[in-house]
PDB file of N, CA and C in Angstrom:
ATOM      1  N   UNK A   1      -0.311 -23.193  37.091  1.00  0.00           N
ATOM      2  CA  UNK A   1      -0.999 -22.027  36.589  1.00  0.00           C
ATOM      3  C   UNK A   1      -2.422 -22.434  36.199  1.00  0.00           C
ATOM      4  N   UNK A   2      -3.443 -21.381  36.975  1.00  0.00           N
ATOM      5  CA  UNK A   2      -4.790 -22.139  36.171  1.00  0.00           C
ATOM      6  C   UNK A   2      -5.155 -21.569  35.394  1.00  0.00           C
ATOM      7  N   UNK A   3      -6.121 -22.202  34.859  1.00  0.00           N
ATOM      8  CA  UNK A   3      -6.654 -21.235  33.261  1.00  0.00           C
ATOM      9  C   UNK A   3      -7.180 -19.907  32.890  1.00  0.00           C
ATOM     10  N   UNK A   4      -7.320 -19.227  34.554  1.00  0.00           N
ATOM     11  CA  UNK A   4      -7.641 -17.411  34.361  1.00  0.00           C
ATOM     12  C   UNK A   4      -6.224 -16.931  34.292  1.00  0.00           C
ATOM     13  N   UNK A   5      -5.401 -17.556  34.761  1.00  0.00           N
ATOM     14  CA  UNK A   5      -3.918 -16.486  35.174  1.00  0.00           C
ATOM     15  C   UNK A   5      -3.458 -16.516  33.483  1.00  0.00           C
ATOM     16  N   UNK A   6      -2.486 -15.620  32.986  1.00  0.00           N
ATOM     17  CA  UNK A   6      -1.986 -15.413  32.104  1.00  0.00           C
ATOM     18  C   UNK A   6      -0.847 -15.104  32.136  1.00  0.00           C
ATOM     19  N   UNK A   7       0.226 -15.268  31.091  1.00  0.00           N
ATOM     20  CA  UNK A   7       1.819 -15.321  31.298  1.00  0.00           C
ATOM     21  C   UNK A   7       2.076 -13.890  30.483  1.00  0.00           C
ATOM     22  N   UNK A   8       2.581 -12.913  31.247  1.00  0.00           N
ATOM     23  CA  UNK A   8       2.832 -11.588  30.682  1.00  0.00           C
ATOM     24  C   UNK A   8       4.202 -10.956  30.582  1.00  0.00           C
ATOM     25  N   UNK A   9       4.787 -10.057  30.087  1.00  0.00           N
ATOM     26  CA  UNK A   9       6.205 -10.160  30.156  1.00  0.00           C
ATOM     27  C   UNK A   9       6.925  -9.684  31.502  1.00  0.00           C
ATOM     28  N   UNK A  10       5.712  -9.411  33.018  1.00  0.00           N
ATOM     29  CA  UNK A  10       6.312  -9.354  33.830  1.00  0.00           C
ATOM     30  C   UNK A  10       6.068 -10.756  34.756  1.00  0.00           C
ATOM     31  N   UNK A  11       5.564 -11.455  34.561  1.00  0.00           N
ATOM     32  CA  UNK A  11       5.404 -12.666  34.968  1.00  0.00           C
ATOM     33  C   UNK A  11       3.907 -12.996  34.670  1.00  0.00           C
ATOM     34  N   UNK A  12       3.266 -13.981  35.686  1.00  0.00           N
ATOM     35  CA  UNK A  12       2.218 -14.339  35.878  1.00  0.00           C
ATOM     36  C   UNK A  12       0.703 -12.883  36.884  1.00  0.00           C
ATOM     37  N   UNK A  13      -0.255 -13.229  35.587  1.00  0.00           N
ATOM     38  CA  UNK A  13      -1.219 -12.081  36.396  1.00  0.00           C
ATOM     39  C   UNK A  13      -2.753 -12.636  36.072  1.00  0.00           C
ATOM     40  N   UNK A  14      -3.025 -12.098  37.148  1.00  0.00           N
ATOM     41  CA  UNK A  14      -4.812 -12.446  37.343  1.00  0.00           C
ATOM     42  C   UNK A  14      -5.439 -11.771  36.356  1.00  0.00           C
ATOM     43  N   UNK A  15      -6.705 -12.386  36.321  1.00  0.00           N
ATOM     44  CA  UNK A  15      -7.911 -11.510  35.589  1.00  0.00           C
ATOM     45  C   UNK A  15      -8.344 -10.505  36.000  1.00  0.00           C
ATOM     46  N   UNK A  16      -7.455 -10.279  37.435  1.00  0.00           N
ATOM     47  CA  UNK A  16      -7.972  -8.292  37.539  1.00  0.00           C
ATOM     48  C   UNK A  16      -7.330  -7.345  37.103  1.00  0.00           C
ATOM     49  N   UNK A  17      -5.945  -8.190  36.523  1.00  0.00           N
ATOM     50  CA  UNK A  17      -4.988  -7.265  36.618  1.00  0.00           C
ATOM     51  C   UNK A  17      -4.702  -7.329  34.999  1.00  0.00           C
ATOM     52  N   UNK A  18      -5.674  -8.140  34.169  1.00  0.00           N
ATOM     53  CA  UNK A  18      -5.646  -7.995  32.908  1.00  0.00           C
ATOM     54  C   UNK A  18      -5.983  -7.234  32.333  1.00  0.00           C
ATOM     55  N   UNK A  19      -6.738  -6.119  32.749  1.00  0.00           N
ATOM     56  CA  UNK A  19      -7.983  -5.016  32.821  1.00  0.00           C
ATOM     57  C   UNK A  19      -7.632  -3.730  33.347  1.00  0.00           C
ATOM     58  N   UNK A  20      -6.717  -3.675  34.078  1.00  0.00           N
ATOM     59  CA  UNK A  20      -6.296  -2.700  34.930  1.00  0.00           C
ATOM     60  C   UNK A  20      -6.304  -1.211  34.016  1.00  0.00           C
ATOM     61  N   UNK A  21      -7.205   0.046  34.901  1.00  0.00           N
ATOM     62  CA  UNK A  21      -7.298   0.841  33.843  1.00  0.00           C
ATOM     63  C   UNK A  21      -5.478   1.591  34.404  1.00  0.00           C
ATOM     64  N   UNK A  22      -5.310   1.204  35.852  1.00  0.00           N
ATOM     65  CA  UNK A  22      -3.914   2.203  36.056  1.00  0.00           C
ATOM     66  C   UNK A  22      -2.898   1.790  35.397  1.00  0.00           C
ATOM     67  N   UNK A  23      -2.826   0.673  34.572  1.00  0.00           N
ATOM     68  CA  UNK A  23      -1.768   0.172  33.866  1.00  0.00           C
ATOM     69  C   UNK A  23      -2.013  -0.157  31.964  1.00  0.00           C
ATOM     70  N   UNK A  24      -2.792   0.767  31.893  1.00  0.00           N
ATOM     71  CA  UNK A  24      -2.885   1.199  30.829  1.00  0.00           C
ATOM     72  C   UNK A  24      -2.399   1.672  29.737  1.00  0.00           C
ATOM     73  N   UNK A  25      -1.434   3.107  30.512  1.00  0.00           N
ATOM     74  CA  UNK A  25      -0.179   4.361  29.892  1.00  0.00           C
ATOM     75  C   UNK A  25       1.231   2.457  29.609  1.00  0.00           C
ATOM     76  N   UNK A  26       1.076   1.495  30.315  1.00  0.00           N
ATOM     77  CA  UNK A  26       2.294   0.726  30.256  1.00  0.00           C
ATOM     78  C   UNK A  26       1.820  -0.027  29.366  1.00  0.00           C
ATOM     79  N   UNK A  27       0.720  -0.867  29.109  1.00  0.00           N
ATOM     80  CA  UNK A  27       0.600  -1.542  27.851  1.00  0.00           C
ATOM     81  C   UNK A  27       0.649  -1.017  26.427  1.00  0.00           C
ATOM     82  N   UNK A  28      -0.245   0.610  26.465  1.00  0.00           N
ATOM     83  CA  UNK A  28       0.372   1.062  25.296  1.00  0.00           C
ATOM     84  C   UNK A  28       1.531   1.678  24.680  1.00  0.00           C
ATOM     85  N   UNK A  29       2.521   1.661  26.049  1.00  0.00           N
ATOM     86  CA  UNK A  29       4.015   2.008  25.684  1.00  0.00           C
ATOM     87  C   UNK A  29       4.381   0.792  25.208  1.00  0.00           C
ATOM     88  N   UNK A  30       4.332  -0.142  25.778  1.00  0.00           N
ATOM     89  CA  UNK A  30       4.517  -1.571  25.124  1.00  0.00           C
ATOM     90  C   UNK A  30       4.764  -1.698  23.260  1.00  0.00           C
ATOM     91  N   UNK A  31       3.361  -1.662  23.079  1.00  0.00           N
ATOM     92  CA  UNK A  31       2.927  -1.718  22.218  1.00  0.00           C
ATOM     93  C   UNK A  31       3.524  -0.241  21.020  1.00  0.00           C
ATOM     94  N   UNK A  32       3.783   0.767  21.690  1.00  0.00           N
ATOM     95  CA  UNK A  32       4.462   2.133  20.858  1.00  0.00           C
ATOM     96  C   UNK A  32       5.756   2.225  20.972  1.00  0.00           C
ATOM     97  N   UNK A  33       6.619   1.438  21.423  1.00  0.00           N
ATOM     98  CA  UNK A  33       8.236   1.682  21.693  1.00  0.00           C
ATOM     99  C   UNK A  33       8.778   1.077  20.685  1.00  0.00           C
ATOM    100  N   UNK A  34       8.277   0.613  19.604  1.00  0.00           N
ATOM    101  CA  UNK A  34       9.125  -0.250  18.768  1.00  0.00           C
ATOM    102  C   UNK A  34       8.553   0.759  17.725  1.00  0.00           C
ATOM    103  N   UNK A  35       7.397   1.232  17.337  1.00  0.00           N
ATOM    104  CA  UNK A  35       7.026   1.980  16.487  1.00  0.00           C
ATOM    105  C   UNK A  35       8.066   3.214  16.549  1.00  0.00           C
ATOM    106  N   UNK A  36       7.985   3.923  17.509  1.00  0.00           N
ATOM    107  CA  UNK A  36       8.870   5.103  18.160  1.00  0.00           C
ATOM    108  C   UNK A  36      10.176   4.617  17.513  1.00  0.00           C
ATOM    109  N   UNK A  37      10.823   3.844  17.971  1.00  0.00           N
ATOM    110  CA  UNK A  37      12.398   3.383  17.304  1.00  0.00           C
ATOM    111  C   UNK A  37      12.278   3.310  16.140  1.00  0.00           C
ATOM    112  N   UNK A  38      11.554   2.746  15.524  1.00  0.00           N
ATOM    113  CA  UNK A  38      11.982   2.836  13.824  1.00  0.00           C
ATOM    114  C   UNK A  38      11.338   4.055  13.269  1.00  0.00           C
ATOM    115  N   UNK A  39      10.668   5.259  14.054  1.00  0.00           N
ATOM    116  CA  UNK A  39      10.410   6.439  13.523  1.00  0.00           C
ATOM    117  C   UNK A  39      12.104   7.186  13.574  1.00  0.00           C
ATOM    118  N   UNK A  40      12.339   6.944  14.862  1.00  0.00           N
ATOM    119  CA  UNK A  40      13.336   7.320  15.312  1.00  0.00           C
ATOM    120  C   UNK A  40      14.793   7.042  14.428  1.00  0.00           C
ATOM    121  N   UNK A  41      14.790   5.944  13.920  1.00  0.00           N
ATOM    122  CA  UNK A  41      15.785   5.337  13.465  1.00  0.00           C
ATOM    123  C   UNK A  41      15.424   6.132  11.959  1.00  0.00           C
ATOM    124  N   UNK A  42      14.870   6.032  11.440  1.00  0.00           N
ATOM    125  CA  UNK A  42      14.575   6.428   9.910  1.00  0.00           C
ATOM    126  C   UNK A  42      14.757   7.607   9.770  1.00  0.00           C
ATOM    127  N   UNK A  43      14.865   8.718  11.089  1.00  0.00           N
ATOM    128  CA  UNK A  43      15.045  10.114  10.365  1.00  0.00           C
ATOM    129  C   UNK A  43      16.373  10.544  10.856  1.00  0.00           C
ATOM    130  N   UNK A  44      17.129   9.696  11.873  1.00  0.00           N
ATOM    131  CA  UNK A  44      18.439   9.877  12.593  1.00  0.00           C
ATOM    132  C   UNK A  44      19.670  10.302  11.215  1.00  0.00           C
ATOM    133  N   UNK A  45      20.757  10.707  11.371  1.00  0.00           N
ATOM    134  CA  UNK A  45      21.741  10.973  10.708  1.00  0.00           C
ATOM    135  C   UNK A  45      22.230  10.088  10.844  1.00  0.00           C
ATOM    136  N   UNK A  46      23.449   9.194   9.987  1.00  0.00           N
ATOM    137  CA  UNK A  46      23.340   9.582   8.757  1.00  0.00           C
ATOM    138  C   UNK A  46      22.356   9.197   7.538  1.00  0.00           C
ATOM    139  N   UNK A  47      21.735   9.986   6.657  1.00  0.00           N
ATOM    140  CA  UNK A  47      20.692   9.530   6.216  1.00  0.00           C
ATOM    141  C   UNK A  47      21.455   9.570   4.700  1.00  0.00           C
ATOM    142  N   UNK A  48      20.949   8.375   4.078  1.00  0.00           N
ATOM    143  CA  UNK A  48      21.509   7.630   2.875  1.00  0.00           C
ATOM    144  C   UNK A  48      20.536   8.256   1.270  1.00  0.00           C
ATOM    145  N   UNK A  49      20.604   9.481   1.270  1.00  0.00           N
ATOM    146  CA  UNK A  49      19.749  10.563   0.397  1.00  0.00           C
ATOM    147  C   UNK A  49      20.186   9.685  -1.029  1.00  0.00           C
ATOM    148  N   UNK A  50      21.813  10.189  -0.889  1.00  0.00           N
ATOM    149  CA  UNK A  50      22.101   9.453  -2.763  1.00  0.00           C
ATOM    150  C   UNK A  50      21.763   7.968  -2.832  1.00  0.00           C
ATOM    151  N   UNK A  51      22.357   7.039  -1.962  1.00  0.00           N
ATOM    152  CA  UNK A  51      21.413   5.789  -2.214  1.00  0.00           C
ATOM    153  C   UNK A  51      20.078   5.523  -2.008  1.00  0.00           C
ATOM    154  N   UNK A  52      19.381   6.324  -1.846  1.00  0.00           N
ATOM    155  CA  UNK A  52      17.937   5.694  -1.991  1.00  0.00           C
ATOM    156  C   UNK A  52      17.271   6.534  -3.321  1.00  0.00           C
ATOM    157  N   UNK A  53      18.204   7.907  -3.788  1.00  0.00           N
ATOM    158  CA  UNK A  53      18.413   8.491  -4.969  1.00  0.00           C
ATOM    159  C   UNK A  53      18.336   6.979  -6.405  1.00  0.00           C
ATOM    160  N   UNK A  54      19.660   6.850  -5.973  1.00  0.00           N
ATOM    161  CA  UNK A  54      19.566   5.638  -7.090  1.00  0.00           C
ATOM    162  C   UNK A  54      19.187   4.599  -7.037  1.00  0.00           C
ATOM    163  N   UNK A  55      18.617   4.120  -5.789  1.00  0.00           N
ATOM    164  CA  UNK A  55      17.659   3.069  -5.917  1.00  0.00           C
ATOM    165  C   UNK A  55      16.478   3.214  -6.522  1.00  0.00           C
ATOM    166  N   UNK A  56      15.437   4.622  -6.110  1.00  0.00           N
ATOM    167  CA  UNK A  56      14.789   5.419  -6.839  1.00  0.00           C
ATOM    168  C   UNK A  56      14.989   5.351  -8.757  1.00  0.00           C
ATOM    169  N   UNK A  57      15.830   5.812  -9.254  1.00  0.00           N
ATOM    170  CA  UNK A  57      16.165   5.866 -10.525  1.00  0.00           C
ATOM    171  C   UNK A  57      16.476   4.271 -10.993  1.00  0.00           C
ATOM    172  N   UNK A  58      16.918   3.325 -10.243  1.00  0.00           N
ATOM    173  CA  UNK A  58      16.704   1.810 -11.059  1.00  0.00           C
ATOM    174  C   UNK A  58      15.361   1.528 -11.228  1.00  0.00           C
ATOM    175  N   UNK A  59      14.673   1.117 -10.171  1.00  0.00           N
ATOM    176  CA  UNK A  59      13.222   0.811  -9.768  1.00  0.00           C
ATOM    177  C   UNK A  59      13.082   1.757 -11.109  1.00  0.00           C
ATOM    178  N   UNK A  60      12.989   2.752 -11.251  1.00  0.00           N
ATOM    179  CA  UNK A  60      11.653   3.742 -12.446  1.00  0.00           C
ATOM    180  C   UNK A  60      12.523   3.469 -13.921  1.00  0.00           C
ATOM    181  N   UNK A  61      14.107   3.030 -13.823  1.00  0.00           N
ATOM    182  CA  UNK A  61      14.416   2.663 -15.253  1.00  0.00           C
ATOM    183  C   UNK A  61      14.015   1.163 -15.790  1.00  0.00           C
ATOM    184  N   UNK A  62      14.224   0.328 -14.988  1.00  0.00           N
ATOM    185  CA  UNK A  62      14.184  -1.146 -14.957  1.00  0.00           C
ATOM    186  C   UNK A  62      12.429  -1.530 -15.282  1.00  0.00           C
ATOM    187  N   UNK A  63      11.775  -0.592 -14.653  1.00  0.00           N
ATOM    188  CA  UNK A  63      10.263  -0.707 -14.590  1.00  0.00           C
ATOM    189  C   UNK A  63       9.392  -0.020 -15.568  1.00  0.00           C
ATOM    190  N   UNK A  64      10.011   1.212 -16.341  1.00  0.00           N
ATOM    191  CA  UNK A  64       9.379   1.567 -16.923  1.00  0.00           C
ATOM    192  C   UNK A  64       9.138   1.330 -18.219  1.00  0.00           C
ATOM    193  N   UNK A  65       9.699   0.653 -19.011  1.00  0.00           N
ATOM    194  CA  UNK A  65       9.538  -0.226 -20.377  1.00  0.00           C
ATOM    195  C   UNK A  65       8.785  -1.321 -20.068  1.00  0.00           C
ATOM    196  N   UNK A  66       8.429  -1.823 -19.407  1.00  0.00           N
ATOM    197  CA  UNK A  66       7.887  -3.097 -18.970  1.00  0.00           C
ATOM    198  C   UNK A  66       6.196  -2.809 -18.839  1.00  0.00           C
ATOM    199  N   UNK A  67       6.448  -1.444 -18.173  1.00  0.00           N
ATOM    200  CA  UNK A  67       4.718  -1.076 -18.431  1.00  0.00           C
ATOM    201  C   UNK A  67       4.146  -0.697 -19.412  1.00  0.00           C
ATOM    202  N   UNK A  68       5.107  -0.025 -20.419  1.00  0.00           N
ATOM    203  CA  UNK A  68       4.820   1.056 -21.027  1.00  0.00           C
ATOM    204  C   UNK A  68       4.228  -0.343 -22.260  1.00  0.00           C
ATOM    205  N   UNK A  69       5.242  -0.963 -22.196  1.00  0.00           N
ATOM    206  CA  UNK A  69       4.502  -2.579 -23.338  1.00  0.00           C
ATOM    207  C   UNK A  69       4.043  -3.249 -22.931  1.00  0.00           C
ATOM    208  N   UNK A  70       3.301  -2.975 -21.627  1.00  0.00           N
ATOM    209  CA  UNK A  70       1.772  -3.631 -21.409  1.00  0.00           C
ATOM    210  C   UNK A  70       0.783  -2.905 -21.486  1.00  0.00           C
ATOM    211  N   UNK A  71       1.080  -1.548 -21.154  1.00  0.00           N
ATOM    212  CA  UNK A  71      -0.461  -0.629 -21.367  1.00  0.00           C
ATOM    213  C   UNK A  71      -0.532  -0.249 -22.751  1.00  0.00           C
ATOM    214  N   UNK A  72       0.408  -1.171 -23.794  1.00  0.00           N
ATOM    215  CA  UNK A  72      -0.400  -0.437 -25.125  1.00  0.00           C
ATOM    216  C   UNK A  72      -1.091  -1.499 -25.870  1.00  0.00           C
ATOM    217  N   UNK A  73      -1.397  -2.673 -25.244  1.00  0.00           N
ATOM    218  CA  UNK A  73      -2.376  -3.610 -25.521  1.00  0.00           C
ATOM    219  C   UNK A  73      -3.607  -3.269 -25.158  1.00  0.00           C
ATOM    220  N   UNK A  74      -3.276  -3.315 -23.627  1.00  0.00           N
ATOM    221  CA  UNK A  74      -4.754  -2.759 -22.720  1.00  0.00           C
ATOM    222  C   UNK A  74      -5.567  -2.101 -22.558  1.00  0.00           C
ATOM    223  N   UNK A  75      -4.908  -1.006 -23.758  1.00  0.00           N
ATOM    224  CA  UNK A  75      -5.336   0.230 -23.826  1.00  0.00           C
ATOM    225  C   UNK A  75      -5.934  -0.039 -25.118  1.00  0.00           C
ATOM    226  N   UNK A  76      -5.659  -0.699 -26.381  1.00  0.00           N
ATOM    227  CA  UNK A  76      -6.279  -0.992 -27.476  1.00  0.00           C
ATOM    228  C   UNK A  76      -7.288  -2.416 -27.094  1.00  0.00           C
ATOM    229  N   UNK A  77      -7.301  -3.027 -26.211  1.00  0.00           N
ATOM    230  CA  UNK A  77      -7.966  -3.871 -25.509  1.00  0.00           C
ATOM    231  C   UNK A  77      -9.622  -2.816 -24.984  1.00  0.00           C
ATOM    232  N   UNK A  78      -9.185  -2.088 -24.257  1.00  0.00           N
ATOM    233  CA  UNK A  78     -10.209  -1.238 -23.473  1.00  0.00           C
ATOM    234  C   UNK A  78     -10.925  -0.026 -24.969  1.00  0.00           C
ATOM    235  N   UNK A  79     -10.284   0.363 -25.774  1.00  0.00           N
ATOM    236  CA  UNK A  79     -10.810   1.043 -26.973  1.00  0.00           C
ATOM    237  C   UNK A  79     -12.124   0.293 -27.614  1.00  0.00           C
ATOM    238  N   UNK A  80     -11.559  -1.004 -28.518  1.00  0.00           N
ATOM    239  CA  UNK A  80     -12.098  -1.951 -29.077  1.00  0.00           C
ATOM    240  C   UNK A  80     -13.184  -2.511 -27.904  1.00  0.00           C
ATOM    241  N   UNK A  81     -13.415  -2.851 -26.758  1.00  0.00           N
ATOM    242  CA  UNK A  81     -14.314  -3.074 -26.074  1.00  0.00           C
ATOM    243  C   UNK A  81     -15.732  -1.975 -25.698  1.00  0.00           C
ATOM    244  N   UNK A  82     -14.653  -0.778 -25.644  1.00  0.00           N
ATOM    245  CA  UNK A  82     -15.452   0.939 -25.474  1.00  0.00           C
ATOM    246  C   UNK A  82     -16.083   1.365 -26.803  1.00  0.00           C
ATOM    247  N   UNK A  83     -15.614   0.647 -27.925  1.00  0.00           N
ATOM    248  CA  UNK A  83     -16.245   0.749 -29.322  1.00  0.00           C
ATOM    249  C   UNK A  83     -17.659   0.308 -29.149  1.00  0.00           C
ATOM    250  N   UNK A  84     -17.622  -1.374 -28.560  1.00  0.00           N
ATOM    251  CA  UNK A  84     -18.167  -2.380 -28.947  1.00  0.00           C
ATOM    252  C   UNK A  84     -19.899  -1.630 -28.272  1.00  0.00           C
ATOM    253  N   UNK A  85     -18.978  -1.740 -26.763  1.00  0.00           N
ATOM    254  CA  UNK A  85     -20.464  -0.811 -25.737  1.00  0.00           C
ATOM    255  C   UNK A  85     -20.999  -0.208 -26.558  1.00  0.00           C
ATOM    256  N   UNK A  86     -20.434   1.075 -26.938  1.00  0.00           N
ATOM    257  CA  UNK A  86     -21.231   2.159 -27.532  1.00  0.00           C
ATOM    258  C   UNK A  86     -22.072   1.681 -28.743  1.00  0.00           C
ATOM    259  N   UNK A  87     -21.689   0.775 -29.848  1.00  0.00           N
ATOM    260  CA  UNK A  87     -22.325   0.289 -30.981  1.00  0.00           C
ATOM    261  C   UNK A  87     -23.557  -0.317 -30.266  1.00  0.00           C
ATOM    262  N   UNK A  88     -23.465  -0.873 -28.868  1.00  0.00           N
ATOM    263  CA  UNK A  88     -24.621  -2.293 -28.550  1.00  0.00           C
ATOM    264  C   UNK A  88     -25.521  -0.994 -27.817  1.00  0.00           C
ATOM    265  N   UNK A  89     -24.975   0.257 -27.122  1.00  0.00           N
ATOM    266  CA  UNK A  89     -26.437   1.059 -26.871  1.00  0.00           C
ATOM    267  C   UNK A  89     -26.885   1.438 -27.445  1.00  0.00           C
ATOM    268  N   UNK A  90     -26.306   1.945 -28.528  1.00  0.00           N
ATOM    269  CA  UNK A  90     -26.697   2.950 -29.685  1.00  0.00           C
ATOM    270  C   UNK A  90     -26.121   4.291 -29.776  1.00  0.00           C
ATOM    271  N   UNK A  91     -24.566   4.503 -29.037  1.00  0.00           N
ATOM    272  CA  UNK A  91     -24.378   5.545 -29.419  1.00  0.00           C
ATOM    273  C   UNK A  91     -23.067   5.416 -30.119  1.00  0.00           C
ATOM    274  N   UNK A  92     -22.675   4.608 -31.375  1.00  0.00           N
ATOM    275  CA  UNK A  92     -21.748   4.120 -31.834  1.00  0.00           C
ATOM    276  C   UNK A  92     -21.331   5.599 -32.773  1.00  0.00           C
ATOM    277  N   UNK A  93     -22.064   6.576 -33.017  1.00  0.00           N
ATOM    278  CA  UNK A  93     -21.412   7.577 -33.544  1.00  0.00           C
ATOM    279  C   UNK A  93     -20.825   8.065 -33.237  1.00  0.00           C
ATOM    280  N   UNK A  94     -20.709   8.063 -31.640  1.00  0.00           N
ATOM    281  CA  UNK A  94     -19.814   9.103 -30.149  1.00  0.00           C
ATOM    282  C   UNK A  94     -18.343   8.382 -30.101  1.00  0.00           C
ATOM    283  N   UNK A  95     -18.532   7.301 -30.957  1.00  0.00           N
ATOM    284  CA  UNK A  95     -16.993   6.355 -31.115  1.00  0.00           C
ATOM    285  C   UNK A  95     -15.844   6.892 -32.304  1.00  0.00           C
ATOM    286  N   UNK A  96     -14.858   7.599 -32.223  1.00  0.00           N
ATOM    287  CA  UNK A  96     -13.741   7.928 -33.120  1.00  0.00           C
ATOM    288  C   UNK A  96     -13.560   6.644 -33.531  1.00  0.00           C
ATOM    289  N   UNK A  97     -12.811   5.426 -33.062  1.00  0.00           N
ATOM    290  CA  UNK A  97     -12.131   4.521 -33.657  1.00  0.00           C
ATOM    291  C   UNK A  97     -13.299   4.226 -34.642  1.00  0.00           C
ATOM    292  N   UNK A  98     -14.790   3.874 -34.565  1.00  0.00           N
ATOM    293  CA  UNK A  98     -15.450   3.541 -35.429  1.00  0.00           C
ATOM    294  C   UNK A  98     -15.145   4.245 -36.626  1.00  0.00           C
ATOM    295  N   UNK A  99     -15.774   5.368 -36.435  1.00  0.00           N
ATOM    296  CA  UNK A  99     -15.733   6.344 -37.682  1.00  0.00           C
ATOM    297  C   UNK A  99     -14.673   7.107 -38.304  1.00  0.00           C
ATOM    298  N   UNK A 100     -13.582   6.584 -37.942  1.00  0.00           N
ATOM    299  CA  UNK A 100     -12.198   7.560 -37.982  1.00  0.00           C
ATOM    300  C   UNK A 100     -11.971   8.788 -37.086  1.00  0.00           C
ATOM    301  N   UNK A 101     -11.371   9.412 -37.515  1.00  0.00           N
ATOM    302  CA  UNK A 101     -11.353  11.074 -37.137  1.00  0.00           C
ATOM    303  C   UNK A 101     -12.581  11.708 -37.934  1.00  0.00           C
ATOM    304  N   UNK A 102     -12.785  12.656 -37.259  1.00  0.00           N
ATOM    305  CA  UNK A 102     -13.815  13.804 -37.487  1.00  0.00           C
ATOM    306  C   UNK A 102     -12.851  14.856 -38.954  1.00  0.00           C
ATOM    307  N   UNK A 103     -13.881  14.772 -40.087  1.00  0.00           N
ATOM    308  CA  UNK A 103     -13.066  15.593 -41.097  1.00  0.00           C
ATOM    309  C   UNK A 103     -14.024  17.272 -41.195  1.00  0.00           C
TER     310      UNK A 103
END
């Protein structure tokens, strides 16, 4: 084999035939028949509604305490920083945490 020919899944082919616009519709079936099957496959019957139901409901129980006690640092993290800005431009009055609540 010399170094223009190329090994393709119908055998061996030239550099004219690497290009070929009439064989075109076949490389991009190639390339779309596996996409097609797992479109295909994913909406076929029987479709597994209650288990992916409760896979759904672990994932959001298992996960949701875990965020909820990280965003209440981050969030007093991002306050205290949003304080700090406003004091260093000069509009530290536009800051609640500074000044308390508004009476």
């Amino acid at each position: 084999m010399s170094r223009m020919e190329m090994w393709t899944t119908r055998g061996i082919c030239t550099p004219d035939e690497w290009f070929d616009p009439r064989k075109a519709h076949e490389r991009a079936g190639r390339v779309l028949y596996p996409q097609r099957r797992i479109i295909v496959t994913l909406v076929r019957r029987p479709w597994a509604g209650r288990e992916i139901l409760e896979q759904i409901w672990f994932v959001a129980r298992v996960s949701i305490f875990p965020t909820i006690m990280l965003s209440i640092p981050y969030t007093v993290l991002i306050v205290f920083v949003l304080n700090i800005l406003l004091v260093e431009i000069g509009a530290g009055d536009l800051s609640v945490p500074a000044r308390g609540w508004p009476r």
